[in-house]
Protein backbone atom coordinates (compact mmCIF):
# COMPACT_ATOMS: atom_id res chain seq x y z
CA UNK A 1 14.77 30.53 1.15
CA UNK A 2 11.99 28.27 1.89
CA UNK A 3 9.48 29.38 3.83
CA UNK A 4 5.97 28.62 5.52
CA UNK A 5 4.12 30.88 3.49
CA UNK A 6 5.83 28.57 0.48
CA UNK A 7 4.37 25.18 1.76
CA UNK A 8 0.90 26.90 2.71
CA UNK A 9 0.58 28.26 -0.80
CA UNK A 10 1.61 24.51 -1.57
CA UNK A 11 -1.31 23.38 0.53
CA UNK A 12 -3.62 25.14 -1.76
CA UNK A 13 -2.30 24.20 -4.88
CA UNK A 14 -2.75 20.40 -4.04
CA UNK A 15 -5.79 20.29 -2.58
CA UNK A 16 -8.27 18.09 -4.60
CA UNK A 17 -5.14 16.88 -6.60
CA UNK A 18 -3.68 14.63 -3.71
CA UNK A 19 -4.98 12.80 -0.45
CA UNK A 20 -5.12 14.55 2.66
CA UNK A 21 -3.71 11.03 4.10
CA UNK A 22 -5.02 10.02 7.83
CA UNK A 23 -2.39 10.34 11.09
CA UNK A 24 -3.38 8.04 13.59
CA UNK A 25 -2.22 6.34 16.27
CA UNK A 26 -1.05 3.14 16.70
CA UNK A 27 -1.77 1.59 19.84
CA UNK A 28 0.20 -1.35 19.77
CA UNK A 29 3.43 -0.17 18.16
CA UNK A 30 3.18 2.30 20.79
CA UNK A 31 3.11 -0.82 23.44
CA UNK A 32 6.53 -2.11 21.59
CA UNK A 33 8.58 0.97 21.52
CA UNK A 34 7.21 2.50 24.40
CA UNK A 35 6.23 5.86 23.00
CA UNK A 36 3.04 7.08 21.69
CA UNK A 37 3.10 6.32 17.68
CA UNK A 38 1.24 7.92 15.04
CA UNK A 39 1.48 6.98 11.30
CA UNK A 40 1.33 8.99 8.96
CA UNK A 41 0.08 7.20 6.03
CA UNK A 42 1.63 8.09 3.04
CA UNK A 43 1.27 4.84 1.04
CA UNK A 44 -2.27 5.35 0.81
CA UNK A 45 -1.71 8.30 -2.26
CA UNK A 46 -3.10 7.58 -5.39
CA UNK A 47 1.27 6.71 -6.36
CA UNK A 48 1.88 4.91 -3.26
CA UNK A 49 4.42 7.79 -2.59
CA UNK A 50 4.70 11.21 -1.13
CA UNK A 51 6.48 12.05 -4.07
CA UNK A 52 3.34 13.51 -5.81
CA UNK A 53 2.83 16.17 -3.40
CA UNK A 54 6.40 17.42 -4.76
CA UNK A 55 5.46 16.76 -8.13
CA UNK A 56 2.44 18.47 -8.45
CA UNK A 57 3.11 21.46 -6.82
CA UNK A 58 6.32 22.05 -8.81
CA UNK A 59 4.23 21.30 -11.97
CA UNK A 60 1.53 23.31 -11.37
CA UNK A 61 4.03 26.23 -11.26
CA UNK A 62 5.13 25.68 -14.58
CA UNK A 63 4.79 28.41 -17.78
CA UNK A 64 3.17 28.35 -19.91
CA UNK A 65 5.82 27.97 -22.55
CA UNK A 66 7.08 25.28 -19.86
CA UNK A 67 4.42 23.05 -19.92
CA UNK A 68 3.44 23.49 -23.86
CA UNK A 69 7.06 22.30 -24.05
CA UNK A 70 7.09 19.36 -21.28
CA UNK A 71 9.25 18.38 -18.33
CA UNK A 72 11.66 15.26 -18.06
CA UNK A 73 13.25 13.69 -14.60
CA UNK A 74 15.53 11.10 -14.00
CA UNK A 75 14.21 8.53 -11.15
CA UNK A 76 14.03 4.66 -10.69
CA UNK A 77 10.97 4.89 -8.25
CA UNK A 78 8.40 7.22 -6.78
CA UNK A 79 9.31 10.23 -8.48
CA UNK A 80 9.07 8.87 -11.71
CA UNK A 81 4.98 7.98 -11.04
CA UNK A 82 4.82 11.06 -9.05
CA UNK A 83 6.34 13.35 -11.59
CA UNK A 84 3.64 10.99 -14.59
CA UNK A 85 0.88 11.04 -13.08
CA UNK A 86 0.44 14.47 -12.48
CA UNK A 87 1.63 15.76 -16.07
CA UNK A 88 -0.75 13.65 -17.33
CA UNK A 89 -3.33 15.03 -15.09
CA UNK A 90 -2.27 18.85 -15.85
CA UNK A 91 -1.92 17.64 -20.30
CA UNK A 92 1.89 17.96 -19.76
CA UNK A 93 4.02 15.98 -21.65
CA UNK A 94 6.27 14.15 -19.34
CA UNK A 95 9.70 12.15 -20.16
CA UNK A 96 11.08 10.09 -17.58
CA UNK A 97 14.73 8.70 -17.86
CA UNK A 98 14.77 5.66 -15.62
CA UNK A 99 18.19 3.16 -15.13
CA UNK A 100 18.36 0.05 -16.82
CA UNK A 101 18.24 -1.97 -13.99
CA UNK A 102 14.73 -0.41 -12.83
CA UNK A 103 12.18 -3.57 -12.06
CA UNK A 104 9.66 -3.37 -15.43
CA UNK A 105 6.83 -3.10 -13.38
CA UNK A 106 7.85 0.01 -12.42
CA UNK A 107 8.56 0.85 -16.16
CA UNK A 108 5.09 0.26 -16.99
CA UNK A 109 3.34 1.79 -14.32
CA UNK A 110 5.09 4.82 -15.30
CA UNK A 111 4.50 4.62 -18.89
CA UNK A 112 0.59 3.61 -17.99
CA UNK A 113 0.82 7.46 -16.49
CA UNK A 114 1.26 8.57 -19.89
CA UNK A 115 4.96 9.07 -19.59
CA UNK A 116 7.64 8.76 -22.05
CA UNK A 117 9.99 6.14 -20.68
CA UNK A 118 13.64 6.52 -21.55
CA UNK A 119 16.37 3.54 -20.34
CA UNK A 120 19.39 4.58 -20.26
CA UNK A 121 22.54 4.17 -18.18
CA UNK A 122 23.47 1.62 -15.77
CA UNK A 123 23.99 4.07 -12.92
CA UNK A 124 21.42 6.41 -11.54
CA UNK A 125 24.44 9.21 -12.53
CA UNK A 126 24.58 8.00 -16.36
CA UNK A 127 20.34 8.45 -15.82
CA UNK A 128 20.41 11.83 -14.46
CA UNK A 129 22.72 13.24 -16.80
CA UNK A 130 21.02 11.88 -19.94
CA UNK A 131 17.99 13.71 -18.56
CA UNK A 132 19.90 17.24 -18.56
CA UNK A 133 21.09 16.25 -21.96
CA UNK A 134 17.56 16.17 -23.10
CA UNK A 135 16.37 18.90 -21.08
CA UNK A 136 19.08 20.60 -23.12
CA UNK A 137 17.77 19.49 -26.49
CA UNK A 138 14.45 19.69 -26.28
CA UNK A 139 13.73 22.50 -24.11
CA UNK A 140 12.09 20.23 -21.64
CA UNK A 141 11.67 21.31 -18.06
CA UNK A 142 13.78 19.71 -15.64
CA UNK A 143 11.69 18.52 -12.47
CA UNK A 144 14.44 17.62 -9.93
CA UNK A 145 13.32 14.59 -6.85
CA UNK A 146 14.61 16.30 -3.76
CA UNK A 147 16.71 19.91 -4.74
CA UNK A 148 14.05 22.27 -5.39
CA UNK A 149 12.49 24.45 -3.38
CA UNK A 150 9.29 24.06 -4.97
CA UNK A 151 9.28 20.05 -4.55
CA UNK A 152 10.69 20.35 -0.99
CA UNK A 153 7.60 22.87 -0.09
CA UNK A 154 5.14 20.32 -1.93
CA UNK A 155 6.52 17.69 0.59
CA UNK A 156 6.20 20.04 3.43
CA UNK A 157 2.37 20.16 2.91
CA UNK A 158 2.24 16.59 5.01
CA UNK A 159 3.71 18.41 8.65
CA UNK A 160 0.77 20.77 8.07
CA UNK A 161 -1.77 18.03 7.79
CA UNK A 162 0.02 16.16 10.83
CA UNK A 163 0.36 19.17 13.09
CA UNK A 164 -3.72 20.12 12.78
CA UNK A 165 -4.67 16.57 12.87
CA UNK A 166 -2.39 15.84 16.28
CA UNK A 167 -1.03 19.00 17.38
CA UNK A 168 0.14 17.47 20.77
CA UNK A 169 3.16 15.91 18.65
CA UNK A 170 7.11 15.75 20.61
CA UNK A 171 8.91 14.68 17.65
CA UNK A 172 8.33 13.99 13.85
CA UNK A 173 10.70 11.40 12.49
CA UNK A 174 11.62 11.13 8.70
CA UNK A 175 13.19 9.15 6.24
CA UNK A 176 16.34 10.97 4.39
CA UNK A 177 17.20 10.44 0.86
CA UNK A 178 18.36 13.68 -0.91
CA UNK A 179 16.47 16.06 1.93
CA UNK A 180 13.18 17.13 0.01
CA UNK A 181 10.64 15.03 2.32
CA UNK A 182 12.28 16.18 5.90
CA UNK A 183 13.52 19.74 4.26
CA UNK A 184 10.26 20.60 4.00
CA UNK A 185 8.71 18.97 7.03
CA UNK A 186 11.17 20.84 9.34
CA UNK A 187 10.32 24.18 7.99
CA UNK A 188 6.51 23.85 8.29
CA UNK A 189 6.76 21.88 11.94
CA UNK A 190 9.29 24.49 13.10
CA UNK A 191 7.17 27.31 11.98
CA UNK A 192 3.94 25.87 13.47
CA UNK A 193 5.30 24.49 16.84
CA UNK A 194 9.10 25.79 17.36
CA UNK A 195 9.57 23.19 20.18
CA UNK A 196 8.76 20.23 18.06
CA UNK A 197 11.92 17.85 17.39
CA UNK A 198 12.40 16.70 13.31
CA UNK A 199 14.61 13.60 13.55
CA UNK A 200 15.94 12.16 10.01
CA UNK A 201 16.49 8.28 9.50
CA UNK A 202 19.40 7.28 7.13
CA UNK A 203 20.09 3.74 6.20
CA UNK A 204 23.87 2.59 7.41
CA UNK A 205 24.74 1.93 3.70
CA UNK A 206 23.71 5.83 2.27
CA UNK A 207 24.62 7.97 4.94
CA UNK A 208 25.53 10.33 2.60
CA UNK A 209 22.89 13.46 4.65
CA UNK A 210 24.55 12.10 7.89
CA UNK A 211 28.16 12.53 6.82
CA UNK A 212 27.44 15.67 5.17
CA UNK A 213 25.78 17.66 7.79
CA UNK A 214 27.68 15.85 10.83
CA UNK A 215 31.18 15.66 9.06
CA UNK A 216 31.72 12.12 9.35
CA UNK A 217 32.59 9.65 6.91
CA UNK A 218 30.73 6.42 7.29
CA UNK A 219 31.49 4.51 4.02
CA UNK A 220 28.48 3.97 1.34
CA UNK A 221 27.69 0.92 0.60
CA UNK A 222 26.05 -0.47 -2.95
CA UNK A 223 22.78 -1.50 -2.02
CA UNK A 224 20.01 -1.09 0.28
CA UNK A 225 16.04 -2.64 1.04
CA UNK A 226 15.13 1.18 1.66
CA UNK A 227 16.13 1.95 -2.06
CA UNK A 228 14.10 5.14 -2.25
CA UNK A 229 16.84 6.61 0.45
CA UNK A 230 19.77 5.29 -1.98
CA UNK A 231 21.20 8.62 -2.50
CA UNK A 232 24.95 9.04 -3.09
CA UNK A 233 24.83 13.09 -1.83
CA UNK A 234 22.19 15.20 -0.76
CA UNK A 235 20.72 18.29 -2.51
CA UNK A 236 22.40 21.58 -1.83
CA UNK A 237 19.47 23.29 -1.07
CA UNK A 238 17.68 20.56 1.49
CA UNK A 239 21.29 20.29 3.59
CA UNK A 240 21.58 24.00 4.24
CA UNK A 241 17.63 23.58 5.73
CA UNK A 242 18.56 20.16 7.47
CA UNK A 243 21.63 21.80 8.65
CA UNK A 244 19.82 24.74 10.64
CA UNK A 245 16.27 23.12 11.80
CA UNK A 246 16.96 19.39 11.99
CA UNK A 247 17.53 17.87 15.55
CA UNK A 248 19.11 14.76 15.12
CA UNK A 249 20.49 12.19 12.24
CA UNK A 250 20.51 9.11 13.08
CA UNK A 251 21.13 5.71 11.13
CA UNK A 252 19.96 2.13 10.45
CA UNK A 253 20.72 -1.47 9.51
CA UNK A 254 19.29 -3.19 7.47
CA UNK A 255 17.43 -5.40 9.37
CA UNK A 256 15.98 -3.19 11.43
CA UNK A 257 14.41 -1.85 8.59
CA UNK A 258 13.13 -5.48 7.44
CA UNK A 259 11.86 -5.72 11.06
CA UNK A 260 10.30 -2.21 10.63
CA UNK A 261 8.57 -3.73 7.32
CA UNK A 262 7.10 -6.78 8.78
CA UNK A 263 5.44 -5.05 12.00
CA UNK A 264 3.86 -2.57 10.16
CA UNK A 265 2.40 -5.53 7.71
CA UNK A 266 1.48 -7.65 10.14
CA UNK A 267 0.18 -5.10 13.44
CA UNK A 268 -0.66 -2.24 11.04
CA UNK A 269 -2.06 -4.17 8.05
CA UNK A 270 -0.20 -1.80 5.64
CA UNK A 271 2.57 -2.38 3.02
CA UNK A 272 5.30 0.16 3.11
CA UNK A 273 8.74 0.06 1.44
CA UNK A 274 11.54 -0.06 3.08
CA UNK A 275 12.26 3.44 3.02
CA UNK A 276 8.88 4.31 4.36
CA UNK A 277 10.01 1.94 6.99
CA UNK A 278 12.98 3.86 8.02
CA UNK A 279 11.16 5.61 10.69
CA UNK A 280 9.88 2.98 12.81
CA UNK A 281 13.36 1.21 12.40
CA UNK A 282 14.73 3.88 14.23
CA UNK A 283 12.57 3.55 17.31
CA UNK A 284 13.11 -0.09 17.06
CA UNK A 285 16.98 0.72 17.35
CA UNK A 286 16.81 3.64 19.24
CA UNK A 287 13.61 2.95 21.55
CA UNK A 288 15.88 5.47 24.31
CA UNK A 289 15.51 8.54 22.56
CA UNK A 290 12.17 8.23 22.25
CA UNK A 291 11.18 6.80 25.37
CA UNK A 292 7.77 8.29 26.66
CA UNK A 293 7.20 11.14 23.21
CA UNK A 294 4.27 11.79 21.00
CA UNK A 295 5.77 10.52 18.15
CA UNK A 296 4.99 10.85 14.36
CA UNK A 297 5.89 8.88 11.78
CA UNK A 298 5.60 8.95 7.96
CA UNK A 299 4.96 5.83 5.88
CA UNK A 300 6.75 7.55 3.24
CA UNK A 301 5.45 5.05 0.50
CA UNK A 302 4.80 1.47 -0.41
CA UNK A 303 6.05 0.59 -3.63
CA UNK A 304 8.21 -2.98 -2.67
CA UNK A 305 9.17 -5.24 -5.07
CA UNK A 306 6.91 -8.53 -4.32
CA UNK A 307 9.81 -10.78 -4.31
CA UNK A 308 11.62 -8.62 -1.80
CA UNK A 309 8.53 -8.08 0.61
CA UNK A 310 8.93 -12.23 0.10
CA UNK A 311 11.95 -12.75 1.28
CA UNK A 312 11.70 -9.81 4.29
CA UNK A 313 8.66 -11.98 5.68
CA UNK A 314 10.68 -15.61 5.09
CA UNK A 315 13.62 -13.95 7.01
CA UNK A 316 11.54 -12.39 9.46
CA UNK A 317 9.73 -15.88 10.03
CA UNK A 318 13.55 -17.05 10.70
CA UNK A 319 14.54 -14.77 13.09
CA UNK A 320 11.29 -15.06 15.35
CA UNK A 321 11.37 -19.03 15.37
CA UNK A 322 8.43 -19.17 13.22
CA UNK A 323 10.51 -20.70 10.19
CA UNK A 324 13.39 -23.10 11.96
CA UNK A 325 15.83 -25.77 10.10
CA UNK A 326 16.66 -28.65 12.37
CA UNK A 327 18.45 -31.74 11.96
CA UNK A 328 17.34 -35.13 13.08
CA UNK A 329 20.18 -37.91 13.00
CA UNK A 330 18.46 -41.79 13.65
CA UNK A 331 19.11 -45.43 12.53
CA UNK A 332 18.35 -45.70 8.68
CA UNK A 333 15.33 -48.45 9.25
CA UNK A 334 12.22 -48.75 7.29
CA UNK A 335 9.60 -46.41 8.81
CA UNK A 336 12.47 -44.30 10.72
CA UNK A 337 10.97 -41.05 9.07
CA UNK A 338 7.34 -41.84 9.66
CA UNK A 339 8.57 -41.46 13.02
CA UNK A 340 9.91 -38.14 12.61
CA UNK A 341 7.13 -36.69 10.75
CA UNK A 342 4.48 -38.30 13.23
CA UNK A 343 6.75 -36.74 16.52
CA UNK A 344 6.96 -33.47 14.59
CA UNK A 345 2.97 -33.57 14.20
CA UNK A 346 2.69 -34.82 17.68
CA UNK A 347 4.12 -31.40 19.19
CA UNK A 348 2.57 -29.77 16.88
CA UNK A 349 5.08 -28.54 14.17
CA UNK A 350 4.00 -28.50 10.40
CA UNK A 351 6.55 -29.90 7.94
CA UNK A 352 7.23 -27.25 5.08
CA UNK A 353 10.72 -29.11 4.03
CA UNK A 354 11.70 -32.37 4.20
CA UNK A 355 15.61 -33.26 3.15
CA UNK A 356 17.18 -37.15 3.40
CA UNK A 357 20.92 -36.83 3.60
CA UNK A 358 23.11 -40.17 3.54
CA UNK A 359 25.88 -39.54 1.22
CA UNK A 360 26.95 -36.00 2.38
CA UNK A 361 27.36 -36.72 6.34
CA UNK A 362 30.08 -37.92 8.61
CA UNK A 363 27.85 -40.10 10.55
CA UNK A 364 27.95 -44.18 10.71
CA UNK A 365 26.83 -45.66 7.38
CA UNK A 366 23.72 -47.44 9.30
CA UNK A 367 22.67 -44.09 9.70
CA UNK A 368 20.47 -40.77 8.33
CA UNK A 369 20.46 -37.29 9.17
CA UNK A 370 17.22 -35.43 7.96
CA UNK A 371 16.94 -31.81 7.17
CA UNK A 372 13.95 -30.55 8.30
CA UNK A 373 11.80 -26.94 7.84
CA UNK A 374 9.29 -26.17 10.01
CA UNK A 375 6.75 -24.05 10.64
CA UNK A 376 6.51 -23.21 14.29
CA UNK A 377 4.89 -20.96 17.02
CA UNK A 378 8.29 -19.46 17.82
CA UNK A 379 11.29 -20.21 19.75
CA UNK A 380 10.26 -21.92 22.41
CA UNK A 381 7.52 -24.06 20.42
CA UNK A 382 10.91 -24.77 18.53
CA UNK A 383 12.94 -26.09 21.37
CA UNK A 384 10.03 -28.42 22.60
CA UNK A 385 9.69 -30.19 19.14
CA UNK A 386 13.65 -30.68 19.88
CA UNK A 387 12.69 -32.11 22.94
CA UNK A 388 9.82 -34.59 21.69
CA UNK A 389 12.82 -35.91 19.23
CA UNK A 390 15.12 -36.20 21.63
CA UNK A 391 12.81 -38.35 23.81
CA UNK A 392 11.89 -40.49 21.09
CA UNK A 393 15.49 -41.61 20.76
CA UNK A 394 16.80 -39.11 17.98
CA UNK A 395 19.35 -36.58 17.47
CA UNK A 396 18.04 -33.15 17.16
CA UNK A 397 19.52 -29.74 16.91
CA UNK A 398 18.74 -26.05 15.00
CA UNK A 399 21.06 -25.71 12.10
């Protein structure tokens, strides 16, 4: 059984090998979700991921008929560079079965650790068990993301940094794909401070910890922002620990995650992925159960795809009136949308689209309705460029 003696040994193992990552507070997040907040910030190891604490602990533990012969693992992600980087650092040989849909730039940064990349499958299910079929073959090692004791204690190492950094802590909240990360966060923070709450975060489309441990059955969806949580059951080993020392499950949308993304780029100045995100989204949706507690949170990673971070800020522009779509309906005379433009200027609006619709409309032939983007102070900057249209004589509305 996993133990604190397991992740202190752990502790030892890694140090020099990964970042002792800062936990600070955050001041204004705190201000939003009225409790205290304090980042852990995981995104800042050499991978962008917790995942190498996991990695290199398990790796370091290795035979040494193990590592003349190598390990392999199946991931699409963190693991994967984790899992690299490290072999390459301890002269392992290191084959890593990723999906065929993984993004190539995560291809290549794991093969730029030194790791043999093999694509295969077009399910992380077809990946995994091409891994144990080359395990099998070639007597390679087989370094598991989340069920292993030894991974789940290298994860565990962060509560011990956390707890002596800010011991005062209520409640430590956690992302939950397959358990390793909060499996062995709950048995270090339990051990250190019995008192302390360990809360895990689930996205709404891979509930698959929740409905395990809690007996429901929320469906699973297909996709997710927080794909580093994407997992379609948990480990055996992590849901007997979350089981007996985790407080509470709870879950998350999806924009509440993309929410959780932007605030920590734009208050935090940090890039996190959506499922280091998961955390904060669940004070942002649950801001009651956490109401007035020393809370810490772990930026579990920050690996996004650029054209997904992208769209998150474009749609998170959207929903706080910074990005609106209006329509402006006037007579079709020369110089009709010099007047626009020049009103839109006038209340101080910049243009970022500009569409001229006469075919597709029901209005009067004599007329045009303009499309128009805007860039915008928010909602109520918004609603007075409406009103500087609609008192020079135009139609305006939000589409």
């Amino acid at each position: 059984m996993l133990s604190l003696q397991d992740i202190q040994a752990a502790a030892e193992r890694l140090r020099g090998h990964v970042l002792q990552t800062p936990c600070v507070e955050s001041k204004t997040l705190s201000e939003v979700v009225g409790a205290q907040v304090f980042l852990k910030f995981e995104n800042l190891q050499f991978t962008a991921s917790f995942k190498e604490r996991g990695a290199c602990n398990r790796l370091a533990q290795l035979s040494p008929g193990e590592r003349a012969r190598g390990v392999v693992a199946m991931s699409a992600g963190n693991h994967a560079q984790g899992v690299a980087y490290h072999a390459q650092r301890l002269g392992v040989r290191a084959v890593i079965v990723m999906p065929r849909f993984t993004p190539g730039v995560k291809v290549e940064r794991t093969r730029g650790f030194g790791a043999e990349v093999v694509l295969h499958g077009d399910t992380l299910e077809e990946a995994r068990a091409h891994a144990y079929q080359l395990a099998d073959q070639q007597g390679l090692t087989f370094v598991h993301p989340y069920d292993d004791e030894a991974i789940a204690a290298g994860q565990g190492t962060l509560a011990l940094e956390m707890l002596r950094e800010q011991p005062g802590l209520d409640v430590l909240v956690l992302s939950v794909g397959g358990g390793g990360l909060i499996a062995g966060v709950a048995t270090a923070a339990k051990a250190l401070k019995p008192g302390i709450e360990v809360v895990g975060v689930q996205t709404q489309r891979f509930p698959s910890m929740v409905n395990a441990v809690q007996g429901t059955q929320h469906p699973m969806g297909n996709a997710t922002i927080a794909e580093g949580i994407a997992v379609g059951a948990p480990g055996k080993i992590t849901q007997e620990v979350v089981a007996r020392l985790v407080d509470d499950l709870l879950l998350v949308d999806e924009g509440d995650i993309e929410q959780a993304v932007l605030m920590l780029l734009e208050i935090e100045k940090t890039l996190v992925e959506g499922a280091g995100a998961a955390g904060l989204a669940a004070l942002i949706k649950h801001p009651a159960r956490f109401a007035g507690k020393r809370v810490g949170l772990v930026l579990s990673g920050g690996n996004i795809d650029p054209m997904l971070l992208a769209a998150i800020i474009e749609r998170g522009m959207v929903r706080s009136g910074r990005l609106a779509r209006i329509k402006v309906s006037a007579r079709d005379i020369p110089g009709v949308l010099a007047r626009i433009t020049a009103t839109v200027a006038e209340a101080g609006a910049n243009i970022e689209e500009v569409h001229h619709q006469r075919a597709f409309t029901v209005l009067a032939a004599q007329n045009v309705e303009i499309e128009l983007v805007l860039q915008t102070r928010g909602q109520a900057h918004v609603q007075q460029v409406l009103e500087r249209l609609r008192a020079a004589e135009m139609e305006a509305a939000l589409m």
